[in-house]
N, C-alpha and C. Protein backbone atom coordinates (compact mmCIF):
# COMPACT_ATOMS: atom_id res chain seq x y z
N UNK A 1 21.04 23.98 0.96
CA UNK A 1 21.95 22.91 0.53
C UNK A 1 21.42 22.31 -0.77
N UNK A 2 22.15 22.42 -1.61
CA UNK A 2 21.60 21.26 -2.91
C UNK A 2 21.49 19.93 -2.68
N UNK A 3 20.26 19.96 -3.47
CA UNK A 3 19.77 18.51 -2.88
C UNK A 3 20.69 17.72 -3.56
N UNK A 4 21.34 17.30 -4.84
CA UNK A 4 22.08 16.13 -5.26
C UNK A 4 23.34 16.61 -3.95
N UNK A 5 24.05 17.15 -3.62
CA UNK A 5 24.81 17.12 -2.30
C UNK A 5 24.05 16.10 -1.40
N UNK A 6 23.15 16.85 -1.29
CA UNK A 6 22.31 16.21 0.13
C UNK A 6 22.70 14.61 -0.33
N UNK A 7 21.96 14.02 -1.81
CA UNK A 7 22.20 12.52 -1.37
C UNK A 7 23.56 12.46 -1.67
N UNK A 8 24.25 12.94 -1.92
CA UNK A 8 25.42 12.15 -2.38
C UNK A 8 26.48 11.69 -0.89
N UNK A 9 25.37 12.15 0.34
CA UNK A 9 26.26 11.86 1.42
C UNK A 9 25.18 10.77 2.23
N UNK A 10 24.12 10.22 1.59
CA UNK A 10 23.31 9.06 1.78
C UNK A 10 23.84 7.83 1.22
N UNK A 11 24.01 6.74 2.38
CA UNK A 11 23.96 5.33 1.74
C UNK A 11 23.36 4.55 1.04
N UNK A 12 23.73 3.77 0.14
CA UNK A 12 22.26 3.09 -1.02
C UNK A 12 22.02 2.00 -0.15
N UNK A 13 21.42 1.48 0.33
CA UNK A 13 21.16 0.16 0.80
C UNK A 13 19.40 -0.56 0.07
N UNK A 14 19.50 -2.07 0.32
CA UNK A 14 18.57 -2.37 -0.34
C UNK A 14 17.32 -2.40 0.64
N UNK A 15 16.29 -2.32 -0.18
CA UNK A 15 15.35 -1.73 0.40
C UNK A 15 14.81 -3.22 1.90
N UNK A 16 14.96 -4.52 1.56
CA UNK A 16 14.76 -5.20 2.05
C UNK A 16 15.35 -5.58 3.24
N UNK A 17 16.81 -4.79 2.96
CA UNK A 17 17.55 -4.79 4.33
C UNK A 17 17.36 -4.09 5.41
N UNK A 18 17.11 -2.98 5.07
CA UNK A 18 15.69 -1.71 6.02
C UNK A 18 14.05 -1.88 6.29
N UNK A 19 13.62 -2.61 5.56
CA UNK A 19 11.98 -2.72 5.75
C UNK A 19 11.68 -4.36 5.15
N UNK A 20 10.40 -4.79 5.50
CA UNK A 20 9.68 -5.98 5.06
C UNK A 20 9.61 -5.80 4.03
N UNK A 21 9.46 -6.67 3.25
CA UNK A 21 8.59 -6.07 2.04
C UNK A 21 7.53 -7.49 2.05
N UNK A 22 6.18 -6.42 1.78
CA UNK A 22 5.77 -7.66 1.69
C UNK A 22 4.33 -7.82 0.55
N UNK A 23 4.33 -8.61 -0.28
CA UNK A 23 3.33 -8.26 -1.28
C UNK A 23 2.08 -8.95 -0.73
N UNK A 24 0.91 -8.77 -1.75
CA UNK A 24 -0.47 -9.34 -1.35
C UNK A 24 -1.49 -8.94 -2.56
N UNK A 25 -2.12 -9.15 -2.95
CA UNK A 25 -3.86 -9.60 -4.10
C UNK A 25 -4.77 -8.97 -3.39
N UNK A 26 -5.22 -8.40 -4.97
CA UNK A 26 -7.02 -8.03 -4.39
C UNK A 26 -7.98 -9.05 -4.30
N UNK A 27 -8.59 -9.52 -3.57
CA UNK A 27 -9.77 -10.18 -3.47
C UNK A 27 -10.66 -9.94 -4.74
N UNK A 28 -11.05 -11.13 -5.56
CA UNK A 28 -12.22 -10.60 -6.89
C UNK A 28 -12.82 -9.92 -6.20
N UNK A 29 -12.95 -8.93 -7.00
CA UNK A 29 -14.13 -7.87 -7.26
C UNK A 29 -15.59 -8.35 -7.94
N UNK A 30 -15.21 -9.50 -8.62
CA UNK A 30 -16.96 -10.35 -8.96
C UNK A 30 -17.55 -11.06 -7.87
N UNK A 31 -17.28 -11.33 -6.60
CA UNK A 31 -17.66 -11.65 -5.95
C UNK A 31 -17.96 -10.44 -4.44
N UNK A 32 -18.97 -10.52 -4.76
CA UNK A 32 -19.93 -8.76 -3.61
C UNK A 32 -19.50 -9.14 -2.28
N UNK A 33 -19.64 -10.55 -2.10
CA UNK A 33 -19.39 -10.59 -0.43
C UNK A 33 -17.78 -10.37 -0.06
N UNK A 34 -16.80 -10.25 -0.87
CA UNK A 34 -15.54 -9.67 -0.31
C UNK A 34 -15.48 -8.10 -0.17
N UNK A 35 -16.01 -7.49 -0.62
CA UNK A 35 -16.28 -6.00 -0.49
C UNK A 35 -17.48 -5.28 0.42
N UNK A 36 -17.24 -4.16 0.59
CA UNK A 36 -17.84 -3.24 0.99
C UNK A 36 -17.71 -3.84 2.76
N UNK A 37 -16.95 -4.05 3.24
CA UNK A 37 -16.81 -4.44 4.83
C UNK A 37 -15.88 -3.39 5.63
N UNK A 38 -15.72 -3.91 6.62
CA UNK A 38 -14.17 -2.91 7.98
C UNK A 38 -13.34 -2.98 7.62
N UNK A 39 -12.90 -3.73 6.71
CA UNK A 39 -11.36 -3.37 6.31
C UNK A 39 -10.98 -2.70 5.30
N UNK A 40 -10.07 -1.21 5.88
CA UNK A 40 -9.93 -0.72 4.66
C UNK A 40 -9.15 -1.56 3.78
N UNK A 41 -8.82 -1.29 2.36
CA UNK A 41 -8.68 -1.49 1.05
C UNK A 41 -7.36 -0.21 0.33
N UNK A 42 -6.62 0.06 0.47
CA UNK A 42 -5.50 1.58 0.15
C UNK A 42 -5.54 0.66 -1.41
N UNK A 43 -5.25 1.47 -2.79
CA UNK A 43 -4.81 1.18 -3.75
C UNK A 43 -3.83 2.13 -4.11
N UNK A 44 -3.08 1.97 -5.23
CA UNK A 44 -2.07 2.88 -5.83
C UNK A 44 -1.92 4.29 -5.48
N UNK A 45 -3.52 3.97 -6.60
CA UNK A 45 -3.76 5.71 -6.41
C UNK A 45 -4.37 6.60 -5.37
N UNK A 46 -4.52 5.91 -3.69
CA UNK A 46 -4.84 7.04 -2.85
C UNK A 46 -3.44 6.75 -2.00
N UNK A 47 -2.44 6.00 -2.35
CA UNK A 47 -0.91 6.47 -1.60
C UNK A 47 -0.44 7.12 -2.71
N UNK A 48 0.10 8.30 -1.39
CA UNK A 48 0.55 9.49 -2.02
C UNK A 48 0.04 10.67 -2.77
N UNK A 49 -1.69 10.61 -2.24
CA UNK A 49 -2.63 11.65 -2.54
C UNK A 49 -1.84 12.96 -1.00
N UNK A 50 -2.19 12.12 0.01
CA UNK A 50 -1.91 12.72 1.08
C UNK A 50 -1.06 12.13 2.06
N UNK A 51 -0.12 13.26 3.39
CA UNK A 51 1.04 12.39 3.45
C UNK A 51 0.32 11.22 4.70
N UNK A 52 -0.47 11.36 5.08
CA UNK A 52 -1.02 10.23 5.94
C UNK A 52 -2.51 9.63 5.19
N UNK A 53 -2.68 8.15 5.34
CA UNK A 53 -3.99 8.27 5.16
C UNK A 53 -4.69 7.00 5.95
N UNK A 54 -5.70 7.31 6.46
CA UNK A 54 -6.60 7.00 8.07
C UNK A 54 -7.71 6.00 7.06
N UNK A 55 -8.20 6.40 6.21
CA UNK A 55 -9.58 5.91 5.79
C UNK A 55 -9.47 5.44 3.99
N UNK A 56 -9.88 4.48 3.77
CA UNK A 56 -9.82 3.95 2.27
C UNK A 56 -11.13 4.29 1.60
N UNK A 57 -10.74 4.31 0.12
CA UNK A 57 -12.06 4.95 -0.91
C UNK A 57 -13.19 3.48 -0.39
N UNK A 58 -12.27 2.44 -0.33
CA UNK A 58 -12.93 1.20 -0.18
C UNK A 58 -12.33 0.44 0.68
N UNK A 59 -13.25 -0.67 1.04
CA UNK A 59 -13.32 -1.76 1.94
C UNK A 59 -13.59 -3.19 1.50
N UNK A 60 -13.11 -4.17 2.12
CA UNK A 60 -13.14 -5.42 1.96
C UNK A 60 -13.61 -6.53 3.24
N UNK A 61 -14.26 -7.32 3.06
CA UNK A 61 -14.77 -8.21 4.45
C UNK A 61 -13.82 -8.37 5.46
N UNK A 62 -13.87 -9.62 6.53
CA UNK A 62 -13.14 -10.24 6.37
C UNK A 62 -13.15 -11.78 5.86
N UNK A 63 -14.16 -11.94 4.81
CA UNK A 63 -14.19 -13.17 4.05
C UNK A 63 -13.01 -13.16 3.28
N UNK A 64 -13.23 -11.50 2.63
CA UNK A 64 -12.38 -11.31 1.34
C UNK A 64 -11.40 -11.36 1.42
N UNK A 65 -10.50 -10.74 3.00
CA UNK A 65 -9.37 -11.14 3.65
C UNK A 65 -8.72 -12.58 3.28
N UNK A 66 -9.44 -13.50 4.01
CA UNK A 66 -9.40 -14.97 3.71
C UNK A 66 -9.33 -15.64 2.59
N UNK A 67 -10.24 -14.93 2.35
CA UNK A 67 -10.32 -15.98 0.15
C UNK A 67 -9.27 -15.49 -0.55
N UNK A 68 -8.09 -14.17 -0.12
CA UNK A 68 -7.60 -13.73 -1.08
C UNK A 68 -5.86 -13.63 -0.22
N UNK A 69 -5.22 -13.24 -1.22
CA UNK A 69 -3.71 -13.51 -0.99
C UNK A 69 -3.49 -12.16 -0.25
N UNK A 70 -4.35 -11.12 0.32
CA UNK A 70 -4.68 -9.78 0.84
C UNK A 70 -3.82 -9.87 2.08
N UNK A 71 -3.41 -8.97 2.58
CA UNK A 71 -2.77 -9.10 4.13
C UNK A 71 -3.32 -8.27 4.69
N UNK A 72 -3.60 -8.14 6.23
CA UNK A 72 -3.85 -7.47 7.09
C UNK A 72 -2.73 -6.73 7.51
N UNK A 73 -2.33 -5.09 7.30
CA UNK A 73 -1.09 -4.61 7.91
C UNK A 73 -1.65 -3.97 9.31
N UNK A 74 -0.32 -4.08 10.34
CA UNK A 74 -0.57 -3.06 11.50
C UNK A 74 -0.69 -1.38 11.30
N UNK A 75 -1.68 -0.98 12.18
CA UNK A 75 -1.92 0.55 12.52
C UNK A 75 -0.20 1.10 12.19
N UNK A 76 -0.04 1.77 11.63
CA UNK A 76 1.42 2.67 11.81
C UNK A 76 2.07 2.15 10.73
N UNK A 77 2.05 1.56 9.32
CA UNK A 77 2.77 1.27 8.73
C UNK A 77 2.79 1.96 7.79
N UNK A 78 4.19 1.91 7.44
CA UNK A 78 4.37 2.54 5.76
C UNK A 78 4.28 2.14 4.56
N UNK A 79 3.11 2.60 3.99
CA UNK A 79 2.61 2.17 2.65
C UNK A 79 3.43 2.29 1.13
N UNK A 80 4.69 1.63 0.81
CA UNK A 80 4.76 1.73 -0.60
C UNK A 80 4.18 1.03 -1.73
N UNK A 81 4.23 1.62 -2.94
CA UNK A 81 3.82 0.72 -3.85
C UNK A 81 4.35 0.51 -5.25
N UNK A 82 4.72 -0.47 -5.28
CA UNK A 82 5.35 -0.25 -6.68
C UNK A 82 4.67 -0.65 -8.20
N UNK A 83 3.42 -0.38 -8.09
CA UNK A 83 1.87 -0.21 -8.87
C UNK A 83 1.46 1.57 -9.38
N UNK A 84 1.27 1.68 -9.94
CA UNK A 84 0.55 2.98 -10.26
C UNK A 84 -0.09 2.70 -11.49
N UNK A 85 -1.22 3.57 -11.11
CA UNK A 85 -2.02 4.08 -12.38
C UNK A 85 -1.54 4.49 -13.60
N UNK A 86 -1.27 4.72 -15.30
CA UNK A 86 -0.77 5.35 -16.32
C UNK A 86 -0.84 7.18 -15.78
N UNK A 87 0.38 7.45 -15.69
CA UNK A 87 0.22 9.07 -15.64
C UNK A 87 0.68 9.45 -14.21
N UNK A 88 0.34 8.25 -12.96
CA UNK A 88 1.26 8.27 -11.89
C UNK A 88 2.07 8.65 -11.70
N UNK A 89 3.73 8.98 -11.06
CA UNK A 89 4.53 8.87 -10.42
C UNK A 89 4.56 9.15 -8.74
């Protein structure tokens, strides 16, 4: 089947009407005690390296949690981002 077929029989809806959206901040990075802790950390560039991902390049306390506009998501969620690196898509 061609794919422009394929969507052209998909509804546009906005993304907010289907999912949360929900934004959040990195914790400074000049400050050591928000890093290197249990919580993973996902950035840009390891969503969408692979189609699941279990474990982050990095971690954050849970001080860093606290001091920062960061959210805690549940096990099972879907990671978008509308951030990338130059050269991304």
């Amino acid at each position: 089947m061609d794919a422009l077929m394929l969507l052209s029989n998909w509804q546009r809806v906005r993304l907010g009407d289907v999912a949360e959206i929900i934004g959040g901040g990195t914790p400074s990075t000049q400050i050591t005690s928000f890093w290197s802790g249990s919580i993973n950390w996902f950035t840009p560039t390891e969503i969408g390296i692979t189609k699941y991902v279990y474990k982050s390049q990095r971690t954050i306390t849970p001080l860093g949690l606290k001091k920062s506009s960061a959210k805690l998501l549940p096990i099972g969620t879907i990671l978008l981002t509308s951030r990338a690196s130059i050269g991304d898509c």
